[in-house]
Structure formats: C-alpha cells, structure tokens
Protein backbone atom coordinates (compact mmCIF):
# COMPACT_ATOMS: atom_id res chain seq x y z
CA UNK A 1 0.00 0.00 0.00
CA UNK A 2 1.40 3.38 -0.77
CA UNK A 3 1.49 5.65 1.86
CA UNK A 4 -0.70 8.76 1.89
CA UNK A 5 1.74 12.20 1.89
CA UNK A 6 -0.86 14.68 1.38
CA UNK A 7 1.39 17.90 2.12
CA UNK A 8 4.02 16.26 -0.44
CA UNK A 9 1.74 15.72 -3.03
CA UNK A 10 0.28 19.48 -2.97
CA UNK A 11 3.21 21.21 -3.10
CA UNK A 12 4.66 19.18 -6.11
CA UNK A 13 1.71 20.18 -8.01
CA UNK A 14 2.35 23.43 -7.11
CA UNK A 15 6.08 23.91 -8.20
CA UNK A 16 4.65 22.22 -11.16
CA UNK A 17 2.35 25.02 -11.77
CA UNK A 18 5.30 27.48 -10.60
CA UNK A 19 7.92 26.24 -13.19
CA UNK A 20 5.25 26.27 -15.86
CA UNK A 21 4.46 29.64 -15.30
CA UNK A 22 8.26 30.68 -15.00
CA UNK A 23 8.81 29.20 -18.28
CA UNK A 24 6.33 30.94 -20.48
CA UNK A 25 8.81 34.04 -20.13
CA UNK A 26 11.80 32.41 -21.75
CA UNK A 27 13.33 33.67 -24.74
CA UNK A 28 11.14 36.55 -25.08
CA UNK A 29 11.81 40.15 -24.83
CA UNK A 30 11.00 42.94 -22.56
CA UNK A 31 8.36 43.95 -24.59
CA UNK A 32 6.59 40.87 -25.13
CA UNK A 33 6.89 39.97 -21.25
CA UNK A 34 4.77 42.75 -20.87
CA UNK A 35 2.60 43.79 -23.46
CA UNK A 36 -1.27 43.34 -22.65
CA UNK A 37 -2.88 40.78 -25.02
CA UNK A 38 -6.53 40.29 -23.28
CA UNK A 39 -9.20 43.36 -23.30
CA UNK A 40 -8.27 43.40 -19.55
CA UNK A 41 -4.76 43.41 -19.72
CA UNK A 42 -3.49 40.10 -18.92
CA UNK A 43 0.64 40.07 -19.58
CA UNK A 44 3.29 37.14 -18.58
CA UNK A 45 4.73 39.38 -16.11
CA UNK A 46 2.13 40.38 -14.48
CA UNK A 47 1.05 37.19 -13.79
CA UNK A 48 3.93 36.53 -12.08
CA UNK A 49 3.42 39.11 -10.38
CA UNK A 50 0.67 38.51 -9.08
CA UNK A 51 1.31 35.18 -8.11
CA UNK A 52 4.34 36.02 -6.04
CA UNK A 53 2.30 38.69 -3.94
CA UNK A 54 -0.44 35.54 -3.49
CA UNK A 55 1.94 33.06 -2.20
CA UNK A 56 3.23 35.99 0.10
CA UNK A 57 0.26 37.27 1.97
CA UNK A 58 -1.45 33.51 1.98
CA UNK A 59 1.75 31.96 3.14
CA UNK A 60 2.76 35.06 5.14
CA UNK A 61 0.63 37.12 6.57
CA UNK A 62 -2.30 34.87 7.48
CA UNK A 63 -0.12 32.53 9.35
CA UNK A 64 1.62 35.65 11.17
CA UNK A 65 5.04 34.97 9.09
CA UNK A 66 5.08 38.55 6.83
CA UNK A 67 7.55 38.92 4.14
CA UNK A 68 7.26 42.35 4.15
CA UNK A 69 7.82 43.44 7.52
CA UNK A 70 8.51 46.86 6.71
CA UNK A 71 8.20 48.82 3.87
CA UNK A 72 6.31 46.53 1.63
CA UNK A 73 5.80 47.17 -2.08
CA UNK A 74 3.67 50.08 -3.90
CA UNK A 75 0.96 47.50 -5.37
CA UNK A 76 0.98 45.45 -1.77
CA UNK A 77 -2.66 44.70 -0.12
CA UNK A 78 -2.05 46.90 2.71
CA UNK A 79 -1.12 49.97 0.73
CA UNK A 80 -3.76 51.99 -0.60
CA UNK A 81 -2.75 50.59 -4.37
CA UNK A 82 -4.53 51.39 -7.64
CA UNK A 83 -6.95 48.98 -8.53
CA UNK A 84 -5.04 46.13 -10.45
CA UNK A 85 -1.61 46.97 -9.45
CA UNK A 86 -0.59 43.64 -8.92
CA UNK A 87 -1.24 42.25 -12.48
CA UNK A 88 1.36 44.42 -14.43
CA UNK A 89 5.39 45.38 -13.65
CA UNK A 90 5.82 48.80 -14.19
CA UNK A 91 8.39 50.58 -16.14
CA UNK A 92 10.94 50.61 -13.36
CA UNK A 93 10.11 46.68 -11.80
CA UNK A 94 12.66 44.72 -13.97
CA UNK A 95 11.77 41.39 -14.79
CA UNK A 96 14.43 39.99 -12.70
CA UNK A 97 13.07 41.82 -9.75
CA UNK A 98 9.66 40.46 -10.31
CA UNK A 99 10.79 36.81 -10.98
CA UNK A 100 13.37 37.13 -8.13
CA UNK A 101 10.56 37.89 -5.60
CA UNK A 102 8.55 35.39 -6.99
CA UNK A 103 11.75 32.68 -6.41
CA UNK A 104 11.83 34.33 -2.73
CA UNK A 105 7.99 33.92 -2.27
CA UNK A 106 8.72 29.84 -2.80
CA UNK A 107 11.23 29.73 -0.53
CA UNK A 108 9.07 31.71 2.22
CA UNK A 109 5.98 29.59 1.05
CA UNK A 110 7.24 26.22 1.22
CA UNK A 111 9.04 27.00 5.01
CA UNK A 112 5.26 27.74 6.17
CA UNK A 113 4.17 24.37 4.43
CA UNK A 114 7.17 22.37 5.93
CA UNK A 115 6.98 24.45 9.40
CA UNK A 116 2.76 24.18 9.83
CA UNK A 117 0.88 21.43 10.21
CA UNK A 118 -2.20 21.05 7.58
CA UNK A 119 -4.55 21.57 9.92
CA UNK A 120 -2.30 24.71 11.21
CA UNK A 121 -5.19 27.32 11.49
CA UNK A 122 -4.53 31.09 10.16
CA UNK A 123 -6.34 34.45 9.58
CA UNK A 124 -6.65 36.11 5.91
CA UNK A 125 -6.35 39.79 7.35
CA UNK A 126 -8.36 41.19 3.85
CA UNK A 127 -11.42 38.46 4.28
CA UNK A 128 -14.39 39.01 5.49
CA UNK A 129 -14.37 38.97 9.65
CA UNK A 130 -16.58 35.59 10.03
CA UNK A 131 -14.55 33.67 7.18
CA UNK A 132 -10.95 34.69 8.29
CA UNK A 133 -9.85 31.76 9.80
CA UNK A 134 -8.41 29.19 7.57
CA UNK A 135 -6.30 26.23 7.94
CA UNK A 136 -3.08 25.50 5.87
CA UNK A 137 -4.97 22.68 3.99
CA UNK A 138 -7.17 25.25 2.77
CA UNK A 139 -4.48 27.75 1.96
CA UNK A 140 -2.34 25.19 0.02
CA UNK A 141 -5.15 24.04 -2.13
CA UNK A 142 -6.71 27.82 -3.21
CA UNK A 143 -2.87 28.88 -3.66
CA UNK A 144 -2.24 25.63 -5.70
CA UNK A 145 -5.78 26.37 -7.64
CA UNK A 146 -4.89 29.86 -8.40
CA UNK A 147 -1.68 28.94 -9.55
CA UNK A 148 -2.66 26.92 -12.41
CA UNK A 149 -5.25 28.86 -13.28
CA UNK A 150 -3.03 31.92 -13.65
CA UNK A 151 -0.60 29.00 -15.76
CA UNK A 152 -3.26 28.46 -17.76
CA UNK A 153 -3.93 32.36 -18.69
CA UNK A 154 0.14 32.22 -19.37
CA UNK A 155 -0.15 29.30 -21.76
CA UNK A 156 -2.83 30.94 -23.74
CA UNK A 157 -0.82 34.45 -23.56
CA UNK A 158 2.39 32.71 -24.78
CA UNK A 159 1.11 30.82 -27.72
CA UNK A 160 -0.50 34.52 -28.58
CA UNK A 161 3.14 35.93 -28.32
CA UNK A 162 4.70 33.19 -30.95
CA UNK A 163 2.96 30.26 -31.45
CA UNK A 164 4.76 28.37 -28.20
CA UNK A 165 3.11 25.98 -26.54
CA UNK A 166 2.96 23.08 -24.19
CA UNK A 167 3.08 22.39 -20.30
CA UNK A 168 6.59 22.77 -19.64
CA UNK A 169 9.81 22.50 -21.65
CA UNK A 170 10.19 18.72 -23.30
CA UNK A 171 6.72 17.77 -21.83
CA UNK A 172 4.44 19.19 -24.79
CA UNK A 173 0.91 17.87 -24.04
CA UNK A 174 -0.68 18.69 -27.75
CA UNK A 175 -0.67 16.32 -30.45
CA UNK A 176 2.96 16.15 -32.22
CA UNK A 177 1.93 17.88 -35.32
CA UNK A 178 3.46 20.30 -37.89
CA UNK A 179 2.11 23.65 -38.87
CA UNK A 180 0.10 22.41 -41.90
CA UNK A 181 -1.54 20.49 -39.14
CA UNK A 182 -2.63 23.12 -36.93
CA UNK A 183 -3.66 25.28 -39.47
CA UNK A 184 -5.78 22.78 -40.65
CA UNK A 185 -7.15 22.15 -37.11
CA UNK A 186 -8.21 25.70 -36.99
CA UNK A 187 -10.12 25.85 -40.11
CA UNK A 188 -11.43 23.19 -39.29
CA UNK A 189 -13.08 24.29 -35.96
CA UNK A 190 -14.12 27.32 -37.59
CA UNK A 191 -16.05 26.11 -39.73
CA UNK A 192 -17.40 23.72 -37.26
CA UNK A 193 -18.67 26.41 -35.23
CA UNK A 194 -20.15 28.66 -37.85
CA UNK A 195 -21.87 25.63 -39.01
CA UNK A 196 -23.40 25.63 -35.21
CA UNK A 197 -23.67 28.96 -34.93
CA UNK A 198 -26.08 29.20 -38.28
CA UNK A 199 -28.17 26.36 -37.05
C-alpha cells in the first residue's frame, strides 16, 4: 500500500504550476513579457506578479510569518494601491526583480508548508471577519488552484506571443503535429462552429 503524503503531493503540483508559469517568459523580450494581449490586460509578467504577492500574503501574513515586515511594495494589499496593481510590472520593476521575488515567495511559502501542520489554522487579514480563519490545507489548495489557473492564462498568452506551446519544456501535451496540421485544425473548428452557430 502506498502511503498517503498529502502535504508532499500538494506542493509538487504546485512547483509544477510554478515552473510552468516561469517558463512561459523564456526567450522573449522585454516587450513581449509585458505587453497586454486580453481586453483586460493580462501580460506574462504580471502574472507573475501577481502570483508572487499571493503566495506571500497567503503563506505570510495569514499565518503571522510577513515577508514584508517593513516597507512593503507600492501595489501590496495593505497599501492603498490602484486597482489592479498587482497584475502588471511597471516601467521601473525589472523582470528579474519580479521573478526574483517570486523565487523568494517559494522559498518563504514552502518553510510555512514544511513548518505548519495542515490543519495549522490562520487568519486572511483582507477576508471578510466571520470567514478569516483558515487552515493551511485550505491555503495550500486555493494557492495551488490559483496557480494553475493563472498557468493556464500564461499558456494561452504565450502561444498569442509566438505560437509556443505546451506544459513545460520537453513535456508538450498537444498532439505532435506540424504547422500544416494546426492550421488545418483551426479551419477546421471554424467552420465547425459557424456551421453551429447558423443552425
């Protein structure tokens, strides 16, 4: 029988999500790291971003272990931010910076997760009074969740950028296919769906 490691299994599927994420920013340039491709603005960097400051204040600050114990960033929760801060890297935030702090945010993260028992219990300091309290089960699945889903937005942002795509380097999970292929593909779920779309 194999043995149940709950706490092991979670965070492996979360530094799976974090190295996918990581690697949709490889090879490109500043500009493309950045550049909005969604109506609301979604950008690789920003979702890094993002996802740093959310493994930060989960891992952090509701188990009373801040990152930021003084000072903390512009675009932080507790600073009175612009709305949507968090999702972009301005001018002056390099990209090292931001995928430095996301590196740091693991390490900080995964001490909680080794330190705290899963059923560890915490506060979220911007929820709602009567659903604060949270344990680090909880925590470690909605980080993991978010994670991927933000992965996912990257995948879809990348493949916008220049055609890449795939789950993480050497582990493509489309069909191995050449361009003729695809293209193919496309048309032909185009004209699938004006065919149900006229019906």
């Amino acid at each position: 029988m194999i043995e149940a490691k709950p706490k092991a299994d979670l965070l492996r599927y979360l530094q799976e999500a974090r190295d996918a994420l990581l690697w949709k920013l490889d090879g490109l340039s500043e500009y493309d790291v950045r550049r909005p491709l969604t109506p609301t603005g979604t950008n690789l960097l920003g979702l890094v971003k993002h996802v740093a400051g959310v493994e930060l204040a989960y891992f952090g600050d509701t188990f009373a272990r801040p990152y930021f114990e003084q000072d903390p960033p512009p675009w932080w929760y507790t600073r009175e931010a612009e709305p949507n801060a968090d999702m972009w890297a301005t001018a002056e935030e390099s990209r090292e910076e931001i995928v430095g702090l996301y590196r740091q945010a693991w390490e900080h993260s995964d001490r909680t997760i080794a330190t705290l028992a899963l059923d560890a219990t915490g506060h979220v300091p911007w929820w709602p009074e009567e659903r604060r309290e949270v344990t680090l089960h909880h925590v470690l699945v909605r980080v993991l969740c978010d994670t991927q889903r933000h992965a996912g937005h990257a995948d879809i942002v990348r493949e916008l950028i220049d055609g890449s795509a795939g789950y993480a380097p050497n582990q493509g999970s489309l069909p191995a296919a050449d361009q003729a292929w695809w293209e193919n593909h496309h048309r032909r779920l185009e004209r699938v769906a004006r065919e149900a779309g006229d019906s």
